[in-house]
C-alpha atoms as a PDB file:
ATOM      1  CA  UNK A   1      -7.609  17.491 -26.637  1.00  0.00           C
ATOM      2  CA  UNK A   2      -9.048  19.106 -23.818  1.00  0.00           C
ATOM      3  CA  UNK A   3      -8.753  15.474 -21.709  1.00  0.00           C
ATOM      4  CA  UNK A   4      -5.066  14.586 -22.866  1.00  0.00           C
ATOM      5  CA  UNK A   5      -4.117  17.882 -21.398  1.00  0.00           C
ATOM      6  CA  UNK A   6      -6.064  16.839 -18.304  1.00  0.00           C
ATOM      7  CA  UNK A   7      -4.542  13.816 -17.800  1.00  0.00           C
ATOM      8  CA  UNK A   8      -0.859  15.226 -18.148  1.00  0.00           C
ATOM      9  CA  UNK A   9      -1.605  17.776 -15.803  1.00  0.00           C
ATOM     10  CA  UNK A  10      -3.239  15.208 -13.151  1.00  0.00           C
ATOM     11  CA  UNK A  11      -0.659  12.695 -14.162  1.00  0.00           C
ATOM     12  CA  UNK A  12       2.561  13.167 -11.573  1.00  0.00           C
ATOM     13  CA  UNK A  13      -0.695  13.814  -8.705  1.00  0.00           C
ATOM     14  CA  UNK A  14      -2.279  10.498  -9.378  1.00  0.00           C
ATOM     15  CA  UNK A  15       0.849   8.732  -9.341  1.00  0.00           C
ATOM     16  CA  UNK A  16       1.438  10.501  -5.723  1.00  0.00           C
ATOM     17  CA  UNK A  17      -1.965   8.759  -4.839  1.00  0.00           C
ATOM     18  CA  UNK A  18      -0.997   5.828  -6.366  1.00  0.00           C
ATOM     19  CA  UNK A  19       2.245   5.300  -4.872  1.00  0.00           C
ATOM     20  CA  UNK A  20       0.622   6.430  -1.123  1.00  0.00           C
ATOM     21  CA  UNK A  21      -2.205   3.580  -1.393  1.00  0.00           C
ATOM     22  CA  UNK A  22       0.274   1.068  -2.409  1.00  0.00           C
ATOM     23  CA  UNK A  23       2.594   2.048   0.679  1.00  0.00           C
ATOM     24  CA  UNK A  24      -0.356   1.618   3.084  1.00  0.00           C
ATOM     25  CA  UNK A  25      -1.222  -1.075   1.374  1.00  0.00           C
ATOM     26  CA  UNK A  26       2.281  -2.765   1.954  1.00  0.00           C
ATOM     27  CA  UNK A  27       2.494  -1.360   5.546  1.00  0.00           C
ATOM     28  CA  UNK A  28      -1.209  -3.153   5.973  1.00  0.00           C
ATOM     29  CA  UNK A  29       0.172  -6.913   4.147  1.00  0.00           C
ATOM     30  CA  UNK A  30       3.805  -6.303   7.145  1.00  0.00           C
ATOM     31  CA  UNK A  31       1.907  -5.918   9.572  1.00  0.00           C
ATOM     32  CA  UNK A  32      -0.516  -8.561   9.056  1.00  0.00           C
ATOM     33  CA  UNK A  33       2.237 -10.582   8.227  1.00  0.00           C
ATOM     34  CA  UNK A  34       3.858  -9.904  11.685  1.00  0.00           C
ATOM     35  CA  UNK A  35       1.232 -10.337  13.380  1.00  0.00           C
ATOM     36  CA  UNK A  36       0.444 -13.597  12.229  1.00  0.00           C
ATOM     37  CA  UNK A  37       4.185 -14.993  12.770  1.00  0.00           C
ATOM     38  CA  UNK A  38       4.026 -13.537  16.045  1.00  0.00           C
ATOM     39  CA  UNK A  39       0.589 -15.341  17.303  1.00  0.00           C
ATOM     40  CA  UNK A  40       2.147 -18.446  15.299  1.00  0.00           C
ATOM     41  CA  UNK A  41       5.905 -18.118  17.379  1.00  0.00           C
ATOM     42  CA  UNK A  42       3.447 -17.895  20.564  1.00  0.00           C
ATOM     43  CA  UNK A  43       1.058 -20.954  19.889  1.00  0.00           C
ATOM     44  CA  UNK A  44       4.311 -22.831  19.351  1.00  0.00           C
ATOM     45  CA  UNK A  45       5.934 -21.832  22.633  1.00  0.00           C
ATOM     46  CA  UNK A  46       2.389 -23.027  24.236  1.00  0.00           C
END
């Protein structure tokens, strides 16, 4: 009993967490991403 009430509490927190690593992850993958098209657009101009 003691847990479930836990985990409600803690609930909307960890989905804050949750929702913050998945935005950095995303912001990590675009600019990965951009950085790849951009060394790709400059090999082809070479």
């Amino acid at each position: 009993m003691k847990y479930i009430l836990f985990q409600i509490d803690y609930d909307p927190f960890i989905r804050m967490v949750m929702m913050f690593m998945a935005m950095r992850m995303l912001m990590r993958m675009i600019v990965m991403v951009m950085m790849l098209s951009a060394s790709a657009s400059s090999a082809h101009s070479i």
